[in-house]
Protein backbone atom coordinates (compact mmCIF):
# COMPACT_ATOMS: atom_id res chain seq x y z
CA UNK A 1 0.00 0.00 0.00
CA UNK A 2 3.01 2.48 0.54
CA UNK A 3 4.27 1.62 -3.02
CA UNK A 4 7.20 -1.07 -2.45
CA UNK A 5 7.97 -3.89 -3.87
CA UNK A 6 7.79 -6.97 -1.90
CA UNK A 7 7.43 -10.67 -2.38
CA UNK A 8 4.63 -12.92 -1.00
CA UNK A 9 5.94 -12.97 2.16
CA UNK A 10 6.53 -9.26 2.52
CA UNK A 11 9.91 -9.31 2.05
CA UNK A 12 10.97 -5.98 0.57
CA UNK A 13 12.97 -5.94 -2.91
CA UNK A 14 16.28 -4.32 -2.81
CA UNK A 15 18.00 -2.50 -6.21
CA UNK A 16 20.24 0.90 -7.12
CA UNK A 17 18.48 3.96 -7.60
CA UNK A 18 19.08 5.30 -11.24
CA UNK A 19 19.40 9.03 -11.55
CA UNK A 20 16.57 9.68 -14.09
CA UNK A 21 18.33 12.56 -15.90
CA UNK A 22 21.62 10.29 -17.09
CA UNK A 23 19.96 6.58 -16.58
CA UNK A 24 22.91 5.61 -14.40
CA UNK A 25 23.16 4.07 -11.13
CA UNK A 26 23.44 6.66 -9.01
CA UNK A 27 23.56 4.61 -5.91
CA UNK A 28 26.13 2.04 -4.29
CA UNK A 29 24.16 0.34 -1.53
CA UNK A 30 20.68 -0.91 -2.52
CA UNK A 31 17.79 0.05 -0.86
CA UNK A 32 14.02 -1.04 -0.89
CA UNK A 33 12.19 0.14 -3.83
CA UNK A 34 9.34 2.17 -3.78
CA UNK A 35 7.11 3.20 -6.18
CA UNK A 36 5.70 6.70 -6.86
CA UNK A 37 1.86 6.55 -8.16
CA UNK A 38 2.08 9.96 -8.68
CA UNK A 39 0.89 11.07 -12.29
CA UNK A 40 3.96 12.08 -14.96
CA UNK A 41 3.79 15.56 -15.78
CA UNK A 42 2.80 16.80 -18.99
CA UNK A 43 6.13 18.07 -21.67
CA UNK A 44 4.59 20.40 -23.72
CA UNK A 45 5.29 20.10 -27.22
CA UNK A 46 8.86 22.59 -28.48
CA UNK A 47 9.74 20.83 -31.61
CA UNK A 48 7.52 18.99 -34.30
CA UNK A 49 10.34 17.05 -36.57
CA UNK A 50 8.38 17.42 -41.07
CA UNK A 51 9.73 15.95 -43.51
CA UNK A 52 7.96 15.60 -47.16
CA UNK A 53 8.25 15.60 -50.95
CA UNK A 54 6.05 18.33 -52.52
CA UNK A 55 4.48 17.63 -56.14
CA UNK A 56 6.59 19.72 -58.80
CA UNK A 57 3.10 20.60 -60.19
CA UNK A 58 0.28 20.54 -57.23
CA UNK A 59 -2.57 18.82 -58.48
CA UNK A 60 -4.95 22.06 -56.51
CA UNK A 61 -8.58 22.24 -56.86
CA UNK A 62 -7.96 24.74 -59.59
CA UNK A 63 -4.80 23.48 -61.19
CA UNK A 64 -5.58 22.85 -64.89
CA UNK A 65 -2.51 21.68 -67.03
CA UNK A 66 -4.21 23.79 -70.15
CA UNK A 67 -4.03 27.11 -68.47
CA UNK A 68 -0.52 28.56 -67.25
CA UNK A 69 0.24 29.05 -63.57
CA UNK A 70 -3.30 27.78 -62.43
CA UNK A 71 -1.47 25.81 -59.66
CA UNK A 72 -0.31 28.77 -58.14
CA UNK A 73 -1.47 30.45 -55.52
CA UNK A 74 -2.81 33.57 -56.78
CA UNK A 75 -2.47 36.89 -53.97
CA UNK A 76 -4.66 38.80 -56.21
CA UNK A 77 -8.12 36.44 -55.66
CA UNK A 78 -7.48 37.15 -51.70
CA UNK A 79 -8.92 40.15 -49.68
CA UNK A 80 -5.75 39.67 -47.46
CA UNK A 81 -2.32 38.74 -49.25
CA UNK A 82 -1.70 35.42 -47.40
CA UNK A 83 2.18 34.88 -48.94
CA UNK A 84 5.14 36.27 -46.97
CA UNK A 85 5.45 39.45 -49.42
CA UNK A 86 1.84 40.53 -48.06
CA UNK A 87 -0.04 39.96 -44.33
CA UNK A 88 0.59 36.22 -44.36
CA UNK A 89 -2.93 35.11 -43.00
CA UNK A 90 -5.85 33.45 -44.53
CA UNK A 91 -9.05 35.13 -43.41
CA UNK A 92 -12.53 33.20 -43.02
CA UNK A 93 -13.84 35.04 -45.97
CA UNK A 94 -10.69 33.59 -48.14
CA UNK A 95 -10.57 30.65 -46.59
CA UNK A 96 -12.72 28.39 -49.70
CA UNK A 97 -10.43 30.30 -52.48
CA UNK A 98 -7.49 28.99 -50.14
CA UNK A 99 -8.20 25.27 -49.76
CA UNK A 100 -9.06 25.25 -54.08
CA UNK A 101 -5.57 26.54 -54.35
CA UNK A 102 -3.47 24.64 -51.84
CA UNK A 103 -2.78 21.24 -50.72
CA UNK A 104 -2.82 19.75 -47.99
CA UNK A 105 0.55 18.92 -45.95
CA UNK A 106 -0.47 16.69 -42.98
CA UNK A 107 -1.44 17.18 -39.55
CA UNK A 108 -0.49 15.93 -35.82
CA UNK A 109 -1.56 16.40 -32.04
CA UNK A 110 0.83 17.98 -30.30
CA UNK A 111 0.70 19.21 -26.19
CA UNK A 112 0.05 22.62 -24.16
CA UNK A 113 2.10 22.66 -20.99
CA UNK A 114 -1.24 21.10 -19.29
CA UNK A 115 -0.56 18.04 -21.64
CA UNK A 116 -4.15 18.96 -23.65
CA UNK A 117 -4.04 17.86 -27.53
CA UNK A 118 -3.70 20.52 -30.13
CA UNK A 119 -4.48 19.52 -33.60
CA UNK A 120 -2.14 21.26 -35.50
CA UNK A 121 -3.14 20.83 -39.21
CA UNK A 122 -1.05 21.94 -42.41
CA UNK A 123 -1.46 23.41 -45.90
CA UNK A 124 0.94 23.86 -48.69
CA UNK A 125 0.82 26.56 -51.58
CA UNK A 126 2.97 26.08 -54.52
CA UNK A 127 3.61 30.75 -54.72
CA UNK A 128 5.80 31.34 -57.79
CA UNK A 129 7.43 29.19 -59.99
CA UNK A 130 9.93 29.19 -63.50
CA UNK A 131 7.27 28.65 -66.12
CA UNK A 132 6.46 31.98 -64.60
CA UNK A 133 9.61 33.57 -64.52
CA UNK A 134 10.30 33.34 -60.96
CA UNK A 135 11.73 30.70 -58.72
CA UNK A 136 9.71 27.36 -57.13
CA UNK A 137 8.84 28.72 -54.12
CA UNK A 138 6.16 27.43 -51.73
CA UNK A 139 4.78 28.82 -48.39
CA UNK A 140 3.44 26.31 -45.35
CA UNK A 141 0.20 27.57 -43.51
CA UNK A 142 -1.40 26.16 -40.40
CA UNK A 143 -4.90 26.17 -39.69
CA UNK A 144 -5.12 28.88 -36.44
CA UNK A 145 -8.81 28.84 -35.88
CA UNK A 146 -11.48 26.31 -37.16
CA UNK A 147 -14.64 28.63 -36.06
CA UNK A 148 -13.19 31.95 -37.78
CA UNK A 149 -15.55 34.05 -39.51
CA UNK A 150 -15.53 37.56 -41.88
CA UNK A 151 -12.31 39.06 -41.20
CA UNK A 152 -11.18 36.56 -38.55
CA UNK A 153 -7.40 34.95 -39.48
CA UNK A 154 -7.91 31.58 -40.04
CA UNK A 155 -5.04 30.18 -41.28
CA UNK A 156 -1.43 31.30 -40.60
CA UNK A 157 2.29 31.66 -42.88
CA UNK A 158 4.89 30.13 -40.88
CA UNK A 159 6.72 33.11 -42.63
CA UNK A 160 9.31 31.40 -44.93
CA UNK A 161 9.91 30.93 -48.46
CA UNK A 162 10.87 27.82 -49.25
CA UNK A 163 12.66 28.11 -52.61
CA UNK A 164 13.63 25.18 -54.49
CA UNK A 165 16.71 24.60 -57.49
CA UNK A 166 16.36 22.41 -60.64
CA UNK A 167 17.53 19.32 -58.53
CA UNK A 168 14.46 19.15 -56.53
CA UNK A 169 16.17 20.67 -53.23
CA UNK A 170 15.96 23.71 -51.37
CA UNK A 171 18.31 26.74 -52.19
CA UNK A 172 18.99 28.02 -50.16
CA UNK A 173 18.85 25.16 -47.37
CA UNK A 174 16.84 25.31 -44.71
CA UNK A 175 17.07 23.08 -41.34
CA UNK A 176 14.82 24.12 -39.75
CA UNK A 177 11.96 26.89 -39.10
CA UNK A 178 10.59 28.82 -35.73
CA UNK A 179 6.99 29.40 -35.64
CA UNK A 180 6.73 32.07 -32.76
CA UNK A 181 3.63 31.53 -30.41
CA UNK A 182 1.33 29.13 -32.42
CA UNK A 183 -2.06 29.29 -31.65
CA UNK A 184 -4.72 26.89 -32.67
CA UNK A 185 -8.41 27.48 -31.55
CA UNK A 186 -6.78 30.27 -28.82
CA UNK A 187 -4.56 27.63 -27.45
CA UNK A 188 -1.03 28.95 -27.55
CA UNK A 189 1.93 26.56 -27.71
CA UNK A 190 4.66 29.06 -27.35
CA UNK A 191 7.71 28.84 -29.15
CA UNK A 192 7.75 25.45 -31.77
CA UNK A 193 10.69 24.93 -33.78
CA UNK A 194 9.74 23.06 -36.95
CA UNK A 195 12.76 20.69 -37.66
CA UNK A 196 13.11 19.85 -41.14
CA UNK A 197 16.89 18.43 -41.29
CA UNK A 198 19.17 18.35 -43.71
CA UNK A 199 17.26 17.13 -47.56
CA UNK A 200 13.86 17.22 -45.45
CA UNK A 201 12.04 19.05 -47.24
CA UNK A 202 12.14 18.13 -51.39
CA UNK A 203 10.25 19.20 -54.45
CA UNK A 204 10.23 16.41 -57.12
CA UNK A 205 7.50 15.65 -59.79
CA UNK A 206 5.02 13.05 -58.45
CA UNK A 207 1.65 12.17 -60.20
CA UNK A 208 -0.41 12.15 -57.72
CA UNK A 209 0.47 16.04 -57.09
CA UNK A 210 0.51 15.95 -53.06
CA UNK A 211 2.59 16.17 -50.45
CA UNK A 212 4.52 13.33 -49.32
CA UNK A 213 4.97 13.22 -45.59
CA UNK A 214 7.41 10.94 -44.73
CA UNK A 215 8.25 12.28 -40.88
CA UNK A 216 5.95 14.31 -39.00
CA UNK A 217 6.29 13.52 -35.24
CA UNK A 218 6.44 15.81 -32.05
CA UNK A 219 8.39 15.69 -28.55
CA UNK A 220 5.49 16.11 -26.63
CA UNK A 221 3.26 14.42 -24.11
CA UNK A 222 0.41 14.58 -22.31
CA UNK A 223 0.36 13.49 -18.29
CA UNK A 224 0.61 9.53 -17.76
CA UNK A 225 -0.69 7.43 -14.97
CA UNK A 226 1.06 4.62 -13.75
CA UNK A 227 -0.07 1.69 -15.57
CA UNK A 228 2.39 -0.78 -15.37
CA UNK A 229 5.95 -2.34 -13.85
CA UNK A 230 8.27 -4.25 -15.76
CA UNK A 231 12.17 -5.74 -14.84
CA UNK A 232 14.26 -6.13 -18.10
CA UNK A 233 17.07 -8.81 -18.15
CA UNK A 234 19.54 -6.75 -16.73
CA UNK A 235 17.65 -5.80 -13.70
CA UNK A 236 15.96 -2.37 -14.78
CA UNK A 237 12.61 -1.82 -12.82
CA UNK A 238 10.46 0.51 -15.36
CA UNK A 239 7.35 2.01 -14.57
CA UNK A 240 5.16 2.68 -17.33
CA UNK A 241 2.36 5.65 -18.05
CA UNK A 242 -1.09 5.56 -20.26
CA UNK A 243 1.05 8.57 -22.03
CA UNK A 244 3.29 5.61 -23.63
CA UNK A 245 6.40 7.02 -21.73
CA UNK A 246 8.59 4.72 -19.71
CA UNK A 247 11.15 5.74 -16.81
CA UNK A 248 13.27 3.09 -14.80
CA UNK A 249 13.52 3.69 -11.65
CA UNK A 250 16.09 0.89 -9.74
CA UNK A 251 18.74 -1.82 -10.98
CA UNK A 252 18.44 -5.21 -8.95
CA UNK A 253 21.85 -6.69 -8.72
CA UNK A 254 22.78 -9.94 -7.94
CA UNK A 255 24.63 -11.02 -4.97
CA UNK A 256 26.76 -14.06 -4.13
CA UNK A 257 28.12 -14.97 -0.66
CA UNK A 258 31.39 -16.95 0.24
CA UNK A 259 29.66 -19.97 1.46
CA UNK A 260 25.95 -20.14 -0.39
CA UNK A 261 24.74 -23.48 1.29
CA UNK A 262 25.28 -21.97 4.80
CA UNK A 263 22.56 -19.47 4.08
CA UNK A 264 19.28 -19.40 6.37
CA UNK A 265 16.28 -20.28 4.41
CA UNK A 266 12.94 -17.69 5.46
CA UNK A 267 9.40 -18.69 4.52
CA UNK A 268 8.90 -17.10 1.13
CA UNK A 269 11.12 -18.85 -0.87
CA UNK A 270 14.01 -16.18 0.81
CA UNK A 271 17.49 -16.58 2.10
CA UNK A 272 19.08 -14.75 4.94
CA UNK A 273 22.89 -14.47 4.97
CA UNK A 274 24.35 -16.11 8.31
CA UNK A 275 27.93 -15.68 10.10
CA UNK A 276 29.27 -19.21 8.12
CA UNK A 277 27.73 -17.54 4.53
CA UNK A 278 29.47 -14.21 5.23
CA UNK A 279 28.18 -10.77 4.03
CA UNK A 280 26.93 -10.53 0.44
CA UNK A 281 28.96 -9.70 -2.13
CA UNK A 282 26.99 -7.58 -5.22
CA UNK A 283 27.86 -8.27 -9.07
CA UNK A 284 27.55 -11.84 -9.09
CA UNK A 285 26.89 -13.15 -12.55
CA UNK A 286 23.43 -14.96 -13.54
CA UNK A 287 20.40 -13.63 -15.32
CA UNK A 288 17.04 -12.12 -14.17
CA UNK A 289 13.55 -12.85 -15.67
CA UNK A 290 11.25 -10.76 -15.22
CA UNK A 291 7.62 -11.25 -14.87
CA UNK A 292 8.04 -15.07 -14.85
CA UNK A 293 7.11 -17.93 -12.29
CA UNK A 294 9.64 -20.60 -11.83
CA UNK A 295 8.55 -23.69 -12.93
CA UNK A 296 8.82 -27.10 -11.73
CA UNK A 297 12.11 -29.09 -12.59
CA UNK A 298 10.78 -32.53 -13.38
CA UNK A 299 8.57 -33.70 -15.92
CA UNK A 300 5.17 -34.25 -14.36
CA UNK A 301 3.73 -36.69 -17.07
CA UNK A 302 7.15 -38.47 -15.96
CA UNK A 303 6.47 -39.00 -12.47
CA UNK A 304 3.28 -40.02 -12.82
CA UNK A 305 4.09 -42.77 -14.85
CA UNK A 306 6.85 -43.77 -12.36
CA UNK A 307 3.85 -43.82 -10.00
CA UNK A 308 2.09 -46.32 -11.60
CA UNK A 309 4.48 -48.51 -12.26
CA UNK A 310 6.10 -48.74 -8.78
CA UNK A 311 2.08 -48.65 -7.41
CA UNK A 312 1.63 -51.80 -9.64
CA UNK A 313 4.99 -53.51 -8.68
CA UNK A 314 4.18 -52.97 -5.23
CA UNK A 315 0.78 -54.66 -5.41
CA UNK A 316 2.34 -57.39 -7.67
CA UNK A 317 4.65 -57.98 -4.65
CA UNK A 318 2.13 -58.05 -1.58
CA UNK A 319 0.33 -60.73 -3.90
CA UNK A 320 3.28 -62.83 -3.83
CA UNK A 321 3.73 -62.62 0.15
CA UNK A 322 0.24 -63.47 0.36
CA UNK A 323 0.44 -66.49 -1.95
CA UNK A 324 3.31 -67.58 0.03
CA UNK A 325 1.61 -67.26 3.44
CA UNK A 326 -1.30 -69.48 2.05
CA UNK A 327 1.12 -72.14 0.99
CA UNK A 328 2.90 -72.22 4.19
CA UNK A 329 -0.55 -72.33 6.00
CA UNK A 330 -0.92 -75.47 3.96
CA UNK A 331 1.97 -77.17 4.65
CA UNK A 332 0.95 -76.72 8.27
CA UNK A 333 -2.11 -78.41 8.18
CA UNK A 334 -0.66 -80.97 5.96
CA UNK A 335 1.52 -82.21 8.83
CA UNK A 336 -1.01 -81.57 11.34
């Protein structure tokens, strides 16, 4: 009830604590383990890692391969510039001329500092490109709020121009992109740097005229109760959280003793180390299994069968002392 870890008997289990920061032992003489039920605080989401392959021609709501440039994003349709040259923000009233001329770029649930899900959902708009004289350049948008109306901004430019050469890749390079204080639905999530990496982000002709995601993940979480304890092989005691995050918390180690049959054997299947076994001495060698009961070490189906046969040898035999008693008897009254 107070959160150790004990055997059947009560017995408390022993390990190293590990320093949760490094994962090393940072202990030399084990101690009994408890465990915290406490919930794991919520990491709020700093870093979303996006990767993807956008179409060399954007197959848009409005892209038509007969007419030049449709698969642009053209400013002048907007009430608002939404590029980076202009305001940068989709307003409600733009917001149908917006989807016809973008495509969509993925979305994920990232994590307030409360641990609370925030859909963050993304749009790609092919800007300017060398059929029209200019450069392939694209701008990302994500969706701000999903109940804006009239003038309301509701979809924001992460503010960069991503400009791609004649091999498909970005030049100049960019690594990676800081969105200051998105907001979706008037949830801020502060600071998020959007990691691309290096050849993350690539613009090479593909049919279907999409984006290809091929990484979009987050370092967030929201808060995890304890669901679960686990030991590893090598002794790690890991708690486990309904937020899929995993901690360990103690190393058992083995011990051995200088005389192991003179230890004291305790109810419970424990052993208590006497004057004869001597102290115990930690880093012994041998393996742990975790979340296993030790099975028996002789072939039940066996035994049985030895049973039988030494239960049927044993009647055989009081048979023949009673065959030989009646003979004797006999033999008595023969001479009588």
């Amino acid at each position: 009830k107070d959160g150790y870890l004990v055997n059947g008997a009560g017995y408390y289990l022993h390990g190293l604590a590990i320093d949760a920061a490094t994962g090393n032992v940072s202990a030399s003489v084990p101690s009994p383990i408890q465990i915290n039920n406490d919930f794991l605080p919520a990491e709020p989401t700093t870093e979303i890692v996006y990767r993807a392959n956008l179409a060399a021609y954007p197959l848009t709501a409005q892209a038509d391969d007969t007419v030049a440039n449709s698969e642009l994003l053209n400013a002048s349709t907007f009430a608002v510039d939404p590029t980076t040259g202009g305001a940068g923000t989709v307003i409600a009233n733009d917001v149908t001329t917006f989807l016809e001329q973008s495509i969509a770029g993925g979305a994920i649930t990232t994590y307030d500092s409360t641990g609370a899900p925030v859909n963050v959902q993304m749009r790609w708009a092919k800007t300017d490109s060398v059929s029209n004289g200019g450069a392939d350049t694209w701008n990302l948008f994500y969706m701000t709020d999903s109940t804006a109306t009239g003038t309301d901004v509701a979809w924001q430019n992460v503010g960069q121009d991503y400009v791609f050469g004649s091999n498909g890749q970005l030049n100049p390079a960019i690594t990676s992109v800081t969105i200051p204080s998105l907001t979706v639905n008037g949830v801020s999530l502060g600071s998020i740097n959007l990691q691309h990496g290096n050849y993350g982000m690539t613009q090479y002709a593909d049919p279907n005229g999409t984006a290809q995601v091929t990484e979009l993940s987050q370092n967030g979480t929201a808060a995890g109760e304890l669901v679960g304890i686990s030991i590893s092989d090598n002794g790690r005691v890991t708690t486990t959280y309904s937020n899929g995050k995993a901690n360990e918390i103690a190393e058992v180690v083995l011990a051995s003793f200088n005389a192991d049959n003179a230890l004291k054997k305790l109810d419970g299947g424990a052993y208590q180390a006497t004057t004869e076994s001597g102290i115990a001495i930690l880093g012994a060698t041998g393996d742990i299994i975790g979340a296993a009961i030790e099975a028996s070490n002789v072939d039940i189906a066996d035994e049985f069968t030895k049973l039988i046969v030494t239960q049927q040898a044993y009647a055989a035999g009081t048979r023949v002392v009673t065959t030989s008693n009646d003979m004797l008897q006999e033999v008595l009254n023969m001479v009588r």
